[in-house]
C-alpha atoms as a PDB file:
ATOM      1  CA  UNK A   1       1.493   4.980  -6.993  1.00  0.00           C
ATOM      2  CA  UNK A   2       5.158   5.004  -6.469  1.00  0.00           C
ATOM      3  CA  UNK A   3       6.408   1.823  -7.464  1.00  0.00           C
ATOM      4  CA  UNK A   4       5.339  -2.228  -8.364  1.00  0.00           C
ATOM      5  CA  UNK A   5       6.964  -5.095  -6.815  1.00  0.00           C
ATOM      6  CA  UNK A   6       6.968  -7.950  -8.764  1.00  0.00           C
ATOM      7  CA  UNK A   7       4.639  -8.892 -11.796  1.00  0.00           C
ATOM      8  CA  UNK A   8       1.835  -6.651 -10.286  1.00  0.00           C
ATOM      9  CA  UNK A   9       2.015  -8.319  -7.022  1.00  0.00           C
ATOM     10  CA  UNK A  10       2.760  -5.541  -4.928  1.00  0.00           C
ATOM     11  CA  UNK A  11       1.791  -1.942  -6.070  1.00  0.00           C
ATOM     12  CA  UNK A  12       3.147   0.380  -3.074  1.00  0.00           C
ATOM     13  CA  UNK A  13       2.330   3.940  -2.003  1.00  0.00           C
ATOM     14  CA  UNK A  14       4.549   5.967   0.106  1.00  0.00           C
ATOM     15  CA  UNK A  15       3.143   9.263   2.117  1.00  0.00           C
ATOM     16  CA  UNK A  16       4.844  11.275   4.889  1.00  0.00           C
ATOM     17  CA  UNK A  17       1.813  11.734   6.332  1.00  0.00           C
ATOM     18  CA  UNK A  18       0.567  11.091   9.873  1.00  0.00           C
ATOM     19  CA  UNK A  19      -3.306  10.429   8.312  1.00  0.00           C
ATOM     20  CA  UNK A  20      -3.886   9.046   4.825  1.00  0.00           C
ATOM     21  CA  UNK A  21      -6.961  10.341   3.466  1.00  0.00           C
ATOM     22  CA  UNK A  22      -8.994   9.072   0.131  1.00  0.00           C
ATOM     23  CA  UNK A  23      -7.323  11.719  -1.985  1.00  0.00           C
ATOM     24  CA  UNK A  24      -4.189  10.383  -1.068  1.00  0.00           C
ATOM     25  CA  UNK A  25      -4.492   6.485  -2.652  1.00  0.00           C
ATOM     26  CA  UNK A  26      -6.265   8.065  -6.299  1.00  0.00           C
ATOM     27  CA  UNK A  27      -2.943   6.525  -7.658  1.00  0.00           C
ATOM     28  CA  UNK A  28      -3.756   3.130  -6.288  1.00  0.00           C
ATOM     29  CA  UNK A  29      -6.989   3.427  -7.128  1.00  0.00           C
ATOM     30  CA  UNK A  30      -6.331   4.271 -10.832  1.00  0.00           C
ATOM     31  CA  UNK A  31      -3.933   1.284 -11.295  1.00  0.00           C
ATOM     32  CA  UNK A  32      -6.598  -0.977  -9.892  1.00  0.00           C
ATOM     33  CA  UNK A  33      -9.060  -0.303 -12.600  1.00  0.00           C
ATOM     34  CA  UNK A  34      -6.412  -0.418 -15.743  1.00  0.00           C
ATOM     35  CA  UNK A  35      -4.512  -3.440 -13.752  1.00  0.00           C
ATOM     36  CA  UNK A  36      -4.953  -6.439 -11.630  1.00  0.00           C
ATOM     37  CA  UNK A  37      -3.102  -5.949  -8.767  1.00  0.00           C
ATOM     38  CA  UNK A  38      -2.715  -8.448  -6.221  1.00  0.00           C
ATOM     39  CA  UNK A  39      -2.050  -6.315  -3.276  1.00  0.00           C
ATOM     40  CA  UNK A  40      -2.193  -2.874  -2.459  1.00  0.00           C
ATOM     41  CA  UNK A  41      -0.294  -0.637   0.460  1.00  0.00           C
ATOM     42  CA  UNK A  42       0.082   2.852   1.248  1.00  0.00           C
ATOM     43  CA  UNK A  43       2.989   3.206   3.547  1.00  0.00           C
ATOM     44  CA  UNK A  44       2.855   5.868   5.562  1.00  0.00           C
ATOM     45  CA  UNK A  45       3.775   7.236   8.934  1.00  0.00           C
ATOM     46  CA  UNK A  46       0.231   6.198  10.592  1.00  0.00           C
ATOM     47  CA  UNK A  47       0.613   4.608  14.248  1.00  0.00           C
ATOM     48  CA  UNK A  48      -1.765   1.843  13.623  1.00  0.00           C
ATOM     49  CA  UNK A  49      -2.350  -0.710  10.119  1.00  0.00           C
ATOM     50  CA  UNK A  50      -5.795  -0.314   8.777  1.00  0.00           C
ATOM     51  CA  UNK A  51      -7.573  -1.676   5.747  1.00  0.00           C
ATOM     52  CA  UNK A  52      -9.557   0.760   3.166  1.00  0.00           C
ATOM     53  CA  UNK A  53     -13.442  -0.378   2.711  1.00  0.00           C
ATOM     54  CA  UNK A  54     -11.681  -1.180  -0.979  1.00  0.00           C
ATOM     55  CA  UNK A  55      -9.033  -3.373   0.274  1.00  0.00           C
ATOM     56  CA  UNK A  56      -6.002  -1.276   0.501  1.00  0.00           C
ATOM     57  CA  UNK A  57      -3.569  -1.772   3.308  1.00  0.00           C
ATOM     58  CA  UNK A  58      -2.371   1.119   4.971  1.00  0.00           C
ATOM     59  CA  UNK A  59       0.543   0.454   7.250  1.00  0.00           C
ATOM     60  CA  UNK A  60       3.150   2.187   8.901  1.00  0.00           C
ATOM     61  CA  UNK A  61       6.512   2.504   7.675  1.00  0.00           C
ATOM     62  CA  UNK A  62       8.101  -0.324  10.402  1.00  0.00           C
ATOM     63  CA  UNK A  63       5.061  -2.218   9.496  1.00  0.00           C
ATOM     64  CA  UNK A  64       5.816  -2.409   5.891  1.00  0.00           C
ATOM     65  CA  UNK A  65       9.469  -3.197   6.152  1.00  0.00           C
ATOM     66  CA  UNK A  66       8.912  -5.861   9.108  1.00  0.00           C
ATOM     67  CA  UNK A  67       6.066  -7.659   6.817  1.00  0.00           C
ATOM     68  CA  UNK A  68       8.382  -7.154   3.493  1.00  0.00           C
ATOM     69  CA  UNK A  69      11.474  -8.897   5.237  1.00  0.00           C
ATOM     70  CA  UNK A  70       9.442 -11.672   6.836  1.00  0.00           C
ATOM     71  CA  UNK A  71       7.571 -12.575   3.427  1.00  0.00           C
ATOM     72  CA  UNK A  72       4.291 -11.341   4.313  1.00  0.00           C
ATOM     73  CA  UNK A  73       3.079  -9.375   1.608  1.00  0.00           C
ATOM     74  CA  UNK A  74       3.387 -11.764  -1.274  1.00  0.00           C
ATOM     75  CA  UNK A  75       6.831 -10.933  -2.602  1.00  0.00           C
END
């Protein structure tokens, strides 16, 4: 997990990668049993957004910023 936005509304997850694979969100993962976050994303260079089977939100990087700026993700 690279950093929390707000009081643990936002726990973000940055990867350079073109695939995000289950090793890649252990961080997230982790927080989410010591922590109640309200909303998880991996940001990532993925073409398409896609949801976890646990919830997280993996989006691409325009994605992310678009959906930050316009208020979307809770913060």
């Amino acid at each position: 997990m690279d950093f929390v936005i707000g009081d643990m509304n936002l726990a973000v997850e940055i990867k350079g990668a073109a695939r995000v694979h289950e090793g890649d969100i252990r961080g997230l993962a982790a927080l989410r049993g010591e922590w109640k976050v309200r909303r998880d994303v991996v940001v990532s260079l993925e073409r398409a957004a896609r949801r976890t089977d646990d919830g997280i939100d993996i989006l691409p990087w325009r994605v992310f910023v678009d959906r930050l700026w316009a208020g979307d993700l809770g913060v």
